[in-house]
Protein backbone atom coordinates (compact mmCIF):
# COMPACT_ATOMS: atom_id res chain seq x y z
CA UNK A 1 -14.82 -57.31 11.76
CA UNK A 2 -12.70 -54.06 12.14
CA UNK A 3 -12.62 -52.90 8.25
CA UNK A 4 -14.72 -50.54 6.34
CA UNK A 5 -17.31 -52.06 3.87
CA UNK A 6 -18.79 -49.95 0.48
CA UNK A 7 -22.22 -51.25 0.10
CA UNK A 8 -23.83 -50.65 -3.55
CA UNK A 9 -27.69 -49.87 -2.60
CA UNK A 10 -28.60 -49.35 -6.46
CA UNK A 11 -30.06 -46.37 -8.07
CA UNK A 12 -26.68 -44.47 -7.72
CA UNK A 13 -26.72 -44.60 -3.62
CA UNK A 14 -24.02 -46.01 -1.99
CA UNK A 15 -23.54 -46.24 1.79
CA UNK A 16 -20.32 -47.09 3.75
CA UNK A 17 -20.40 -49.35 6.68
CA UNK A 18 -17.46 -50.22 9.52
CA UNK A 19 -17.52 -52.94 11.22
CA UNK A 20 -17.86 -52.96 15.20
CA UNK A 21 -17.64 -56.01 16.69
CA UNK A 22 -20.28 -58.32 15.44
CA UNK A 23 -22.38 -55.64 13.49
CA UNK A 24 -21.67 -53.35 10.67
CA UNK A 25 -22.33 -49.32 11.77
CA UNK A 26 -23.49 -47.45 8.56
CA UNK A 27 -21.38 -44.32 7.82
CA UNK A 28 -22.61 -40.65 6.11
CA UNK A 29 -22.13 -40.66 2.36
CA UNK A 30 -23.35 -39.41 -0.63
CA UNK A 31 -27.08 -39.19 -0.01
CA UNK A 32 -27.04 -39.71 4.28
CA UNK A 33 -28.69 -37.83 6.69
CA UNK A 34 -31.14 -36.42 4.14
CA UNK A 35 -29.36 -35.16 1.59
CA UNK A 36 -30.09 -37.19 -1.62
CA UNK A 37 -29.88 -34.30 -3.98
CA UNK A 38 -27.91 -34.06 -6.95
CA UNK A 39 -26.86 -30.07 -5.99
CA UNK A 40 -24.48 -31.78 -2.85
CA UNK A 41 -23.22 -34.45 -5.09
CA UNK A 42 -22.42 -31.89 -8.08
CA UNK A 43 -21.06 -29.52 -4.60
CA UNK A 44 -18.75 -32.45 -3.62
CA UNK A 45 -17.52 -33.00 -7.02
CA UNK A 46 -16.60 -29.43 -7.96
CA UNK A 47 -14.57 -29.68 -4.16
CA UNK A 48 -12.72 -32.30 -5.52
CA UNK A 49 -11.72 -30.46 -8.86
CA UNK A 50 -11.32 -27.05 -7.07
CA UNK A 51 -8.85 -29.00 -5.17
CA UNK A 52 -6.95 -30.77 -8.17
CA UNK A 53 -7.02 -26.84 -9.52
CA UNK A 54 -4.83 -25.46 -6.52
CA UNK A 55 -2.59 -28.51 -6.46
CA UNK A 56 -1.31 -28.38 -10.06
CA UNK A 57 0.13 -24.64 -10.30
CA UNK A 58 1.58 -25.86 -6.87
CA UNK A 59 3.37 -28.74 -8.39
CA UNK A 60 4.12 -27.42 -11.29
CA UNK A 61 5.70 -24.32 -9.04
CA UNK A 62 7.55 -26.85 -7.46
CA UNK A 63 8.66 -28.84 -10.34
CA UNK A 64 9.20 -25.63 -12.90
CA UNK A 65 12.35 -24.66 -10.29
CA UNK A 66 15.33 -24.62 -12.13
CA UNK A 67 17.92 -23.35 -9.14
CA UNK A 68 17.67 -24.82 -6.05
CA UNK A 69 17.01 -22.19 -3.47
CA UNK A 70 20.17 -21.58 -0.99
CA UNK A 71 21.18 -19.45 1.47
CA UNK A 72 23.55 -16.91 -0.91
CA UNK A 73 20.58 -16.88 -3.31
CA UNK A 74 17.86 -15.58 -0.52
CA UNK A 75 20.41 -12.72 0.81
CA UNK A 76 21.35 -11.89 -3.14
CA UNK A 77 17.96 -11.15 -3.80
CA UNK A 78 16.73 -9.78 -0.91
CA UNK A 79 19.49 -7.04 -1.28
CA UNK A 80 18.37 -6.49 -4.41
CA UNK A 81 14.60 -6.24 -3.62
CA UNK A 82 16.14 -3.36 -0.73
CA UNK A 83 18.52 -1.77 -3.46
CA UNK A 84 15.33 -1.23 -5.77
CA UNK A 85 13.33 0.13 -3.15
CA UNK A 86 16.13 2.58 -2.43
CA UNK A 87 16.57 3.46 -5.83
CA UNK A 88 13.10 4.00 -5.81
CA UNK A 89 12.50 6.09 -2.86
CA UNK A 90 15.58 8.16 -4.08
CA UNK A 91 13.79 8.69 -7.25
CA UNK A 92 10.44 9.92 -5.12
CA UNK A 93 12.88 12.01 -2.93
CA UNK A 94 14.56 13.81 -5.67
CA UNK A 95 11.52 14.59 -8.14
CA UNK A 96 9.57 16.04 -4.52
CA UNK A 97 12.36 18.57 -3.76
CA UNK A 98 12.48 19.65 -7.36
CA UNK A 99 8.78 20.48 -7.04
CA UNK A 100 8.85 22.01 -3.67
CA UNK A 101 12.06 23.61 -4.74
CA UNK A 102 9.94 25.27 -8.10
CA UNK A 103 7.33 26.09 -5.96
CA UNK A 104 9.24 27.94 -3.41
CA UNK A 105 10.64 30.06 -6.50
CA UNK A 106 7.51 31.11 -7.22
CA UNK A 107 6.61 32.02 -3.64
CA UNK A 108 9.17 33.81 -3.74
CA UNK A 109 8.45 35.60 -6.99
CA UNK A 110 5.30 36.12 -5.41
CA UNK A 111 6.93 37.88 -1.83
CA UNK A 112 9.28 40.31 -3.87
CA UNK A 113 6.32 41.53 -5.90
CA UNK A 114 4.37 42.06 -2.58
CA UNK A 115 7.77 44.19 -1.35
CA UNK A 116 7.73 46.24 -4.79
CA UNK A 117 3.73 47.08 -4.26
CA UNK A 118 4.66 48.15 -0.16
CA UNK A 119 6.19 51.00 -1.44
CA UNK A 120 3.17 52.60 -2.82
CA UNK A 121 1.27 52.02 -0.11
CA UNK A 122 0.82 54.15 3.12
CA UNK A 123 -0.45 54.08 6.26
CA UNK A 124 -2.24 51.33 7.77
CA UNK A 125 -2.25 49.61 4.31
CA UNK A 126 1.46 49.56 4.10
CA UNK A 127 2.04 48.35 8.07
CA UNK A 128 -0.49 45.27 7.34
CA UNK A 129 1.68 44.54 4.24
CA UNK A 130 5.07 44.49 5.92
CA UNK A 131 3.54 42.72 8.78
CA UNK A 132 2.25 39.46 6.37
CA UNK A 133 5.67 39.59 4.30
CA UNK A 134 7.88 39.44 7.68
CA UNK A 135 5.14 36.81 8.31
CA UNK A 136 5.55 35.26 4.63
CA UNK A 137 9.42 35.44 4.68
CA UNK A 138 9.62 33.34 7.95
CA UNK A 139 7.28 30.51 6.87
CA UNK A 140 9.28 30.69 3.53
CA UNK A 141 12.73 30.13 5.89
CA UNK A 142 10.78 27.53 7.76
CA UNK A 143 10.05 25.72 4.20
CA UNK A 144 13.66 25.70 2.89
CA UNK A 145 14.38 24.05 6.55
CA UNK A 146 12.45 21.53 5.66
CA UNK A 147 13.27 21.22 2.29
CA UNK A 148 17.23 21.05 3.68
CA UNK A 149 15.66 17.76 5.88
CA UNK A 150 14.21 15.95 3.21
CA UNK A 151 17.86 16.03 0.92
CA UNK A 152 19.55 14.80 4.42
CA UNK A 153 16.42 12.18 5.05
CA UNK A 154 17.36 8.55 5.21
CA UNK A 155 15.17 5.67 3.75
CA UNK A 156 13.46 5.17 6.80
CA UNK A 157 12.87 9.00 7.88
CA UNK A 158 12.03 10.27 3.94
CA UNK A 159 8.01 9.97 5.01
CA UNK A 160 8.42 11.75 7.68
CA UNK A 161 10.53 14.70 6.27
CA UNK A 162 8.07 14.59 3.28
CA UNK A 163 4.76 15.09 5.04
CA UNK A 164 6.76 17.90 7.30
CA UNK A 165 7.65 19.72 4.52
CA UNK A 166 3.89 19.52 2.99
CA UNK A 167 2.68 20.86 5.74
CA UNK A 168 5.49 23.69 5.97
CA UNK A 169 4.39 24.46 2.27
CA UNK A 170 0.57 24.33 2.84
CA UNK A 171 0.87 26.51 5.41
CA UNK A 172 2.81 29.23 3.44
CA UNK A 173 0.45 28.52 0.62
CA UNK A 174 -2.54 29.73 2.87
CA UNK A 175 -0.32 32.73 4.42
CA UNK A 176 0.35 34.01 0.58
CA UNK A 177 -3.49 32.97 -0.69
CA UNK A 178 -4.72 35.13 3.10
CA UNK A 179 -2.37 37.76 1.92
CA UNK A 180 -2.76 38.04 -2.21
CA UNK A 181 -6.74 38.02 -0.61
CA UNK A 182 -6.08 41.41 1.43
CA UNK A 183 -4.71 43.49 -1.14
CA UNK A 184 -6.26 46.31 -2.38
């Protein structure tokens, strides 16, 4: 006897057997190896219906597919996914050099106020000021560098140029601030 057997044991137990050679082998089920509680039967059905719950949005994915998926249509709209990210980078790239581009304005706003104020001062006074203008004016050059990068950055090197250029503009920040600080 080489086939599996359900035996019915009453009061809601029921026990598999297999048959080896002249004997039947009982087999774990519902209720075996000391677990007759109705928390692992309620467990095992709720794996069954968590189950049925993945399958059916699968099949119904499956079945809802109106065009068959081909070659053409993969490369179609995998250049689009990479046109949109372009677009959208571009659209990132653009609206950061118009506010580093405002920003250096101001610096510079900021610079040719400091030049106007040197020549009042004397002395000491006015040979720290030229010093951290000729000190401002550089890191301002180094900044529109960077700001000339980021309109030439590709795609792949815009992150790159970006975080560059913050730093090139943090720095200057904290040469101005250190500066605007030191004034009389």
């Amino acid at each position: 006897m080489n086939s599996a057997t359900v035996m019915d044991c009453g009061a809601g137990h029921i026990r598999y057997a297999r048959g080896v050679g002249d004997r039947l082998q009982l087999l774990p089920g519902f209720g075996e190896m000391g677990d007759t509680s109705m928390r692992s039967r309620v467990g095992g059905w709720w794996g069954i219906v968590g189950l049925g719950v993945i399958a059916i949005p699968i099949c119904a994915t499956v079945g809802a597919s109106e065009k068959p998926v081909t070659g053409d249509r993969i490369i179609r709209e995998t250049q689009e996914a990479m046109k949109a990210t372009k677009d959208y980078t571009i659209q990132q790239k653009d609206a950061f050099q118009r506010k580093i581009q405002t920003e250096l304005d101001d610096m510079q706003v900021h610079i040719t106020q400091l030049r106007a104020q040197l020549k009042h001062e004397s002395g000491k006074t006015r040979a720290d000021m030229q010093k951290a203008i000729e000190e401002l004016e550089k890191k301002t050059d180094l900044a529109n560098k960077k700001l000339q990068d980021i309109h030439s950055a590709t795609t792949s090197s815009w992150e790159q140029a970006k975080a560059k250029t913050a730093a090139a503009m943090d720095d200057l920040r904290d040469s101005l601030n250190r500066t605007l600080s030191q004034l009389p």
